[in-house]
Protein backbone atom coordinates (compact mmCIF):
# COMPACT_ATOMS: atom_id res chain seq x y z
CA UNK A 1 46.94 -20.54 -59.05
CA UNK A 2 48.89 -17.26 -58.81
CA UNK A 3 50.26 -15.84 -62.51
CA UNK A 4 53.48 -15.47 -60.65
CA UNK A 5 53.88 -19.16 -59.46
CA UNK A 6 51.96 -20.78 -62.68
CA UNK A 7 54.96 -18.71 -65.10
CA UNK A 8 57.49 -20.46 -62.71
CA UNK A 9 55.87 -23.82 -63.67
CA UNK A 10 55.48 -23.54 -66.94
CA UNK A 11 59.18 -22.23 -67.48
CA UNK A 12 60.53 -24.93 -65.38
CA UNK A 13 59.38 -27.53 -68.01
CA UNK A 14 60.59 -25.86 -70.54
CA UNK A 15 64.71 -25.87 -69.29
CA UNK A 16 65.96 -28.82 -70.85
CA UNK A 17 66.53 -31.41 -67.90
CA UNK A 18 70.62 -31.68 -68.21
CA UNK A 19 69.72 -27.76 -67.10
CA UNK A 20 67.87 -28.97 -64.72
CA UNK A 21 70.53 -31.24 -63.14
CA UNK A 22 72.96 -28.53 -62.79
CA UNK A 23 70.63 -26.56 -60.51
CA UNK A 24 70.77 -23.66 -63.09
CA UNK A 25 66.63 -22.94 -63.19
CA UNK A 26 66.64 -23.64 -59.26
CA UNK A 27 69.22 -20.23 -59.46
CA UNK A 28 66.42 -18.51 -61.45
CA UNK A 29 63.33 -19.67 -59.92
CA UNK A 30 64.73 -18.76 -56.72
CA UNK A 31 66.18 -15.30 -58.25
CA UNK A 32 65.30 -12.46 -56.14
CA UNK A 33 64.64 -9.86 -58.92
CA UNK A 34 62.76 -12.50 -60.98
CA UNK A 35 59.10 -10.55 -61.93
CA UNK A 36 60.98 -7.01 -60.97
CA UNK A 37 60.22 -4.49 -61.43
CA UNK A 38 56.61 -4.90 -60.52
CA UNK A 39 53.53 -2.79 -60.78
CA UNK A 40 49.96 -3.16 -60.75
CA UNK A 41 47.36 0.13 -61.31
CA UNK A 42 44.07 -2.15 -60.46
CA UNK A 43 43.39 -0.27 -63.83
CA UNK A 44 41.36 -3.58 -65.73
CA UNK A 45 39.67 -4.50 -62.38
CA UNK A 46 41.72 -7.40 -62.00
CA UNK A 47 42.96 -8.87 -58.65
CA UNK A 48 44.29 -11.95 -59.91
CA UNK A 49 47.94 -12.97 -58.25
CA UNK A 50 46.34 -11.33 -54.56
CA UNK A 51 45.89 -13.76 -51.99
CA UNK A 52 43.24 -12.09 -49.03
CA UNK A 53 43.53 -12.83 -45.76
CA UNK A 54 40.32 -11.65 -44.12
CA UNK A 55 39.05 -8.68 -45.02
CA UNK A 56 36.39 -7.34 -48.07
CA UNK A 57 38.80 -6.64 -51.19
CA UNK A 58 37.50 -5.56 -54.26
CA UNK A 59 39.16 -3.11 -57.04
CA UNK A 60 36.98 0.34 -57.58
CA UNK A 61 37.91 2.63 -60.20
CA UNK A 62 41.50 1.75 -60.13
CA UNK A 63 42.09 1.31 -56.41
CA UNK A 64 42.31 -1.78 -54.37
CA UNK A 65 39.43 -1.61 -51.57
CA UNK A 66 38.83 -3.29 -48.34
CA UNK A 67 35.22 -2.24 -47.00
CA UNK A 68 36.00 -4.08 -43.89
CA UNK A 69 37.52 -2.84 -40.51
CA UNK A 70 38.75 -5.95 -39.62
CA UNK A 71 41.69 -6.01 -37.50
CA UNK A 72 44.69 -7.24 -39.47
CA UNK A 73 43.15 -7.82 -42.95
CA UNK A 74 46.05 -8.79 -45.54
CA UNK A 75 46.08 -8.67 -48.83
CA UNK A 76 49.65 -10.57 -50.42
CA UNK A 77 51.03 -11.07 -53.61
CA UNK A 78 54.85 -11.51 -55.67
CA UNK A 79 57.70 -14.02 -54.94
CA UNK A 80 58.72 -15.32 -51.63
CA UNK A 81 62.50 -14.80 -52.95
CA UNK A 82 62.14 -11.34 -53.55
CA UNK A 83 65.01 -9.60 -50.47
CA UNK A 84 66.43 -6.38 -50.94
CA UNK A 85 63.45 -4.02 -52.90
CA UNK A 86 61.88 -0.63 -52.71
CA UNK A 87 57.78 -0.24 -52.40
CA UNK A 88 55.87 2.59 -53.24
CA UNK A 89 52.14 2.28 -52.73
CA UNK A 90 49.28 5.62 -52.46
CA UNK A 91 47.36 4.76 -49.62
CA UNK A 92 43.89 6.55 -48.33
CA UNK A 93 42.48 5.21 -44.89
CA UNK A 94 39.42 6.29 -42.86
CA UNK A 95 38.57 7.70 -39.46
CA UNK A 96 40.04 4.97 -37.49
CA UNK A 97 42.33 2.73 -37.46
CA UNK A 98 45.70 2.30 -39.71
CA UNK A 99 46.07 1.16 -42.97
CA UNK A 100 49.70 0.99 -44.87
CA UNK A 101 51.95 -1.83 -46.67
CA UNK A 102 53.67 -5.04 -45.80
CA UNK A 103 56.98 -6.67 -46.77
CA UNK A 104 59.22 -9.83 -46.87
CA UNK A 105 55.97 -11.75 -46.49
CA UNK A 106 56.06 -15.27 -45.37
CA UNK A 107 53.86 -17.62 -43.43
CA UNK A 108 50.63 -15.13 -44.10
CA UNK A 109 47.45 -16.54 -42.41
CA UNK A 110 43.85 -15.16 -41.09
CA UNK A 111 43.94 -13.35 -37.63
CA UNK A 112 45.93 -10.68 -36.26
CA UNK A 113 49.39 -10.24 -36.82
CA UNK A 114 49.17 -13.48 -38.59
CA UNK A 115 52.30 -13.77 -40.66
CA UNK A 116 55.71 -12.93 -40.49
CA UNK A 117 57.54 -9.54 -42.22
CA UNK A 118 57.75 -5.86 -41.81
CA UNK A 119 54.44 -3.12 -41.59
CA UNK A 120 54.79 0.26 -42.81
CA UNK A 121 51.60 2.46 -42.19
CA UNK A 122 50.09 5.30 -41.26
CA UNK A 123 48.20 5.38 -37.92
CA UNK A 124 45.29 8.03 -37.04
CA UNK A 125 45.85 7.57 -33.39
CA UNK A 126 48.70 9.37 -32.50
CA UNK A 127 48.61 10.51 -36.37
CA UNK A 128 51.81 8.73 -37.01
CA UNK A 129 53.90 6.91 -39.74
CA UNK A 130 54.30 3.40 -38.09
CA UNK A 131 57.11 0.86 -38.79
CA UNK A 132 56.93 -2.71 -37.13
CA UNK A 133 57.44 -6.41 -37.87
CA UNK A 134 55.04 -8.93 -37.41
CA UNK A 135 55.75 -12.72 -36.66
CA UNK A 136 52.68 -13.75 -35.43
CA UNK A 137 52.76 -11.11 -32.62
CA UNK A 138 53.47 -7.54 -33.20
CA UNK A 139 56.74 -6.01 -32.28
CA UNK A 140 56.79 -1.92 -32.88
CA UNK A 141 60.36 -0.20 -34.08
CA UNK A 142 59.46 3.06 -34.45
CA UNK A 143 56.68 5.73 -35.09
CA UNK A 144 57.45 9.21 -35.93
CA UNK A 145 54.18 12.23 -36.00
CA UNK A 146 52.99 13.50 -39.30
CA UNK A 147 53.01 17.22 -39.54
CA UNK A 148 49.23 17.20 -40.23
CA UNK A 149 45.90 15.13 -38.67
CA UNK A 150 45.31 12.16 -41.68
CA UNK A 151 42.29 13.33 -43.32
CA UNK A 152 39.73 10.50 -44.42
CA UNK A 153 39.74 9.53 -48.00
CA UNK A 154 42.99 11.42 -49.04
CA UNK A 155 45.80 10.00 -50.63
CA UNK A 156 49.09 9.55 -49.03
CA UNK A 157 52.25 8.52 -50.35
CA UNK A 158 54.29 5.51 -48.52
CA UNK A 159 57.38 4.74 -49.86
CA UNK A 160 59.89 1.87 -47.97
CA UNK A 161 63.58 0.75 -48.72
CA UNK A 162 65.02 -2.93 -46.99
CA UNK A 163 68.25 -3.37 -47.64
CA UNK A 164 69.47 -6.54 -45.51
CA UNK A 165 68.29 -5.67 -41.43
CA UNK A 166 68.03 -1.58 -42.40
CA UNK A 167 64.72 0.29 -43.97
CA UNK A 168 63.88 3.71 -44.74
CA UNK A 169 60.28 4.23 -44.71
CA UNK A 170 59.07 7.73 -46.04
CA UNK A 171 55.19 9.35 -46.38
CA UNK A 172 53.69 12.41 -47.25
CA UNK A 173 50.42 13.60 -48.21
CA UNK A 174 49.44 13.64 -52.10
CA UNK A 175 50.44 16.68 -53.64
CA UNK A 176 52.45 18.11 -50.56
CA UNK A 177 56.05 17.93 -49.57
CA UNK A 178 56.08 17.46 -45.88
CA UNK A 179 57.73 14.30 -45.93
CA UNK A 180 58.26 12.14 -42.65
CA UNK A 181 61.14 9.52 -42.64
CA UNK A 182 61.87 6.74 -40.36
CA UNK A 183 65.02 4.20 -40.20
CA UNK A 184 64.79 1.59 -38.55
CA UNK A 185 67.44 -1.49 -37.73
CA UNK A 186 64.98 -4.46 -38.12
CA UNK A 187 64.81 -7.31 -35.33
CA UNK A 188 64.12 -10.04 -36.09
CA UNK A 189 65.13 -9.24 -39.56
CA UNK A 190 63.57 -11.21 -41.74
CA UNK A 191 65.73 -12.03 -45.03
CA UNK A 192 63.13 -11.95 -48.26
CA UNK A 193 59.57 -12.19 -48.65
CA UNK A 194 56.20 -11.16 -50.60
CA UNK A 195 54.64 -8.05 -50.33
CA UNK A 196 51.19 -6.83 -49.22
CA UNK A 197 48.41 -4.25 -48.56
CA UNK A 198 47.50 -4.61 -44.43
CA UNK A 199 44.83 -2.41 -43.09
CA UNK A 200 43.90 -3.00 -38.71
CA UNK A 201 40.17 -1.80 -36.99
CA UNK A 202 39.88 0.46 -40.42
CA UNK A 203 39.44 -0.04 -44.01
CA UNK A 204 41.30 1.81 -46.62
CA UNK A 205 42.46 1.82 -50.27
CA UNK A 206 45.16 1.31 -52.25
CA UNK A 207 46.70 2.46 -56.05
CA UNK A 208 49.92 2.40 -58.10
CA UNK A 209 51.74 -0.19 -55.76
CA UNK A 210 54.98 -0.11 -57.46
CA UNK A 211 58.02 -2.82 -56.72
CA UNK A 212 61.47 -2.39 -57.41
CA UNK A 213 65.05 -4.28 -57.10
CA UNK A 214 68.10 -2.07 -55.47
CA UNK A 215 70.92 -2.79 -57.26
CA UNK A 216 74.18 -3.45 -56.16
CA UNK A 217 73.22 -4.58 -53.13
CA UNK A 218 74.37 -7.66 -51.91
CA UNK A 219 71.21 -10.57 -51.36
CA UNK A 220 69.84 -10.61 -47.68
């Protein structure tokens, strides 16, 4: 059982059940900043709370690794109520392939393009940041060229913003500041969700993946 859903359990026993009645822990299970901000370093080696589909995950020296170049592996974890957030992830790929982050994650499954939310990632074909949404086909919004080829085993930054149907996605390579930006007006926008790591005909890895609530924005 995920840490994530078991805390949920064991907190809804605890409310007192004329709490219950009113609804009130229904309003907090179903927050969508409860376990935000959220970030996980792979630093202990522990994966716990990350649900794989497909692919060959395993944490290396504080990186999340899939030695697989499987097209569409997914790698999920955090609340299906989470809406309106900001995700910052370091992301290395290889030769081929793309490799980035996934968000407002629901209805994940094995196979390709097997779930429903939004893709951010960098591409080495047409070395390109790539934004799309997935709901069990793949629907492309936008990809905009990187100033550079990707270079195997390097780290880029990906950082993403969704604020109701609108996201900002932004990358650049570690320790440089040629930073690419896309927005993007999603359709079909899909209102909250989980996040992920989603790698297609590559492997990659993954490090400081780093969730946060926006405040003041109205829920999604």
């Amino acid at each position: 059982m995920r840490p994530l859903i078991r805390d949920l359990i064991v907190f809804a026993a605890a409310i007192p059940f004329g709490l219950l009645a009113t609804g009130g822990v229904l309003r907090v299970l179903h927050s969508p900043t409860r376990g935000l901000p959220y970030h996980d370093e792979f630093a202990s080696g522990d994966a716990a709370g990350w649900v794989a589909y497909d692919g060959n995950w395993t944490v290396q020296s504080g990186a999340m690794v899939n030695e697989s170049n499987e097209r569409g592996a997914k790698l999920v974890t955090g609340s299906p109520y989470w809406n309106n957030y900001a995700m910052d992830a370091d992301v290395a790929l290889s030769n081929t392939g793309e490799a980035g982050i996934i968000a407002r994650v629901s209805d994940a499954e094995p196979g390709v393009d097997s779930y429903s939310g939004i893709y951010v990632g960098l591409r080495v074909r047409d070395e390109s940041l790539v934004v799309g949404v997935a709901d069990h086909a793949w629907n492309e919004l936008g990809a905009e060229p990187l100033p550079s080829p990707i270079v195997p085993s390097v780290w880029y930054h990906i950082h993403l913003e969704v604020r109701g149907c609108d996201l900002k996605a932004l990358s650049w390579r570690d320790a440089a500041r040629d930073v690419v930006r896309l927005d993007v007006k999603l359709a079909p926008c899909f209102k909250q969700g989980e996040i992920g790591l989603r790698s297609y005909d590559s492997g990659g890895q993954w490090k400081n993946i780093v969730v946060t609530a926006l405040k003041g924005q109205p829920g999604a």
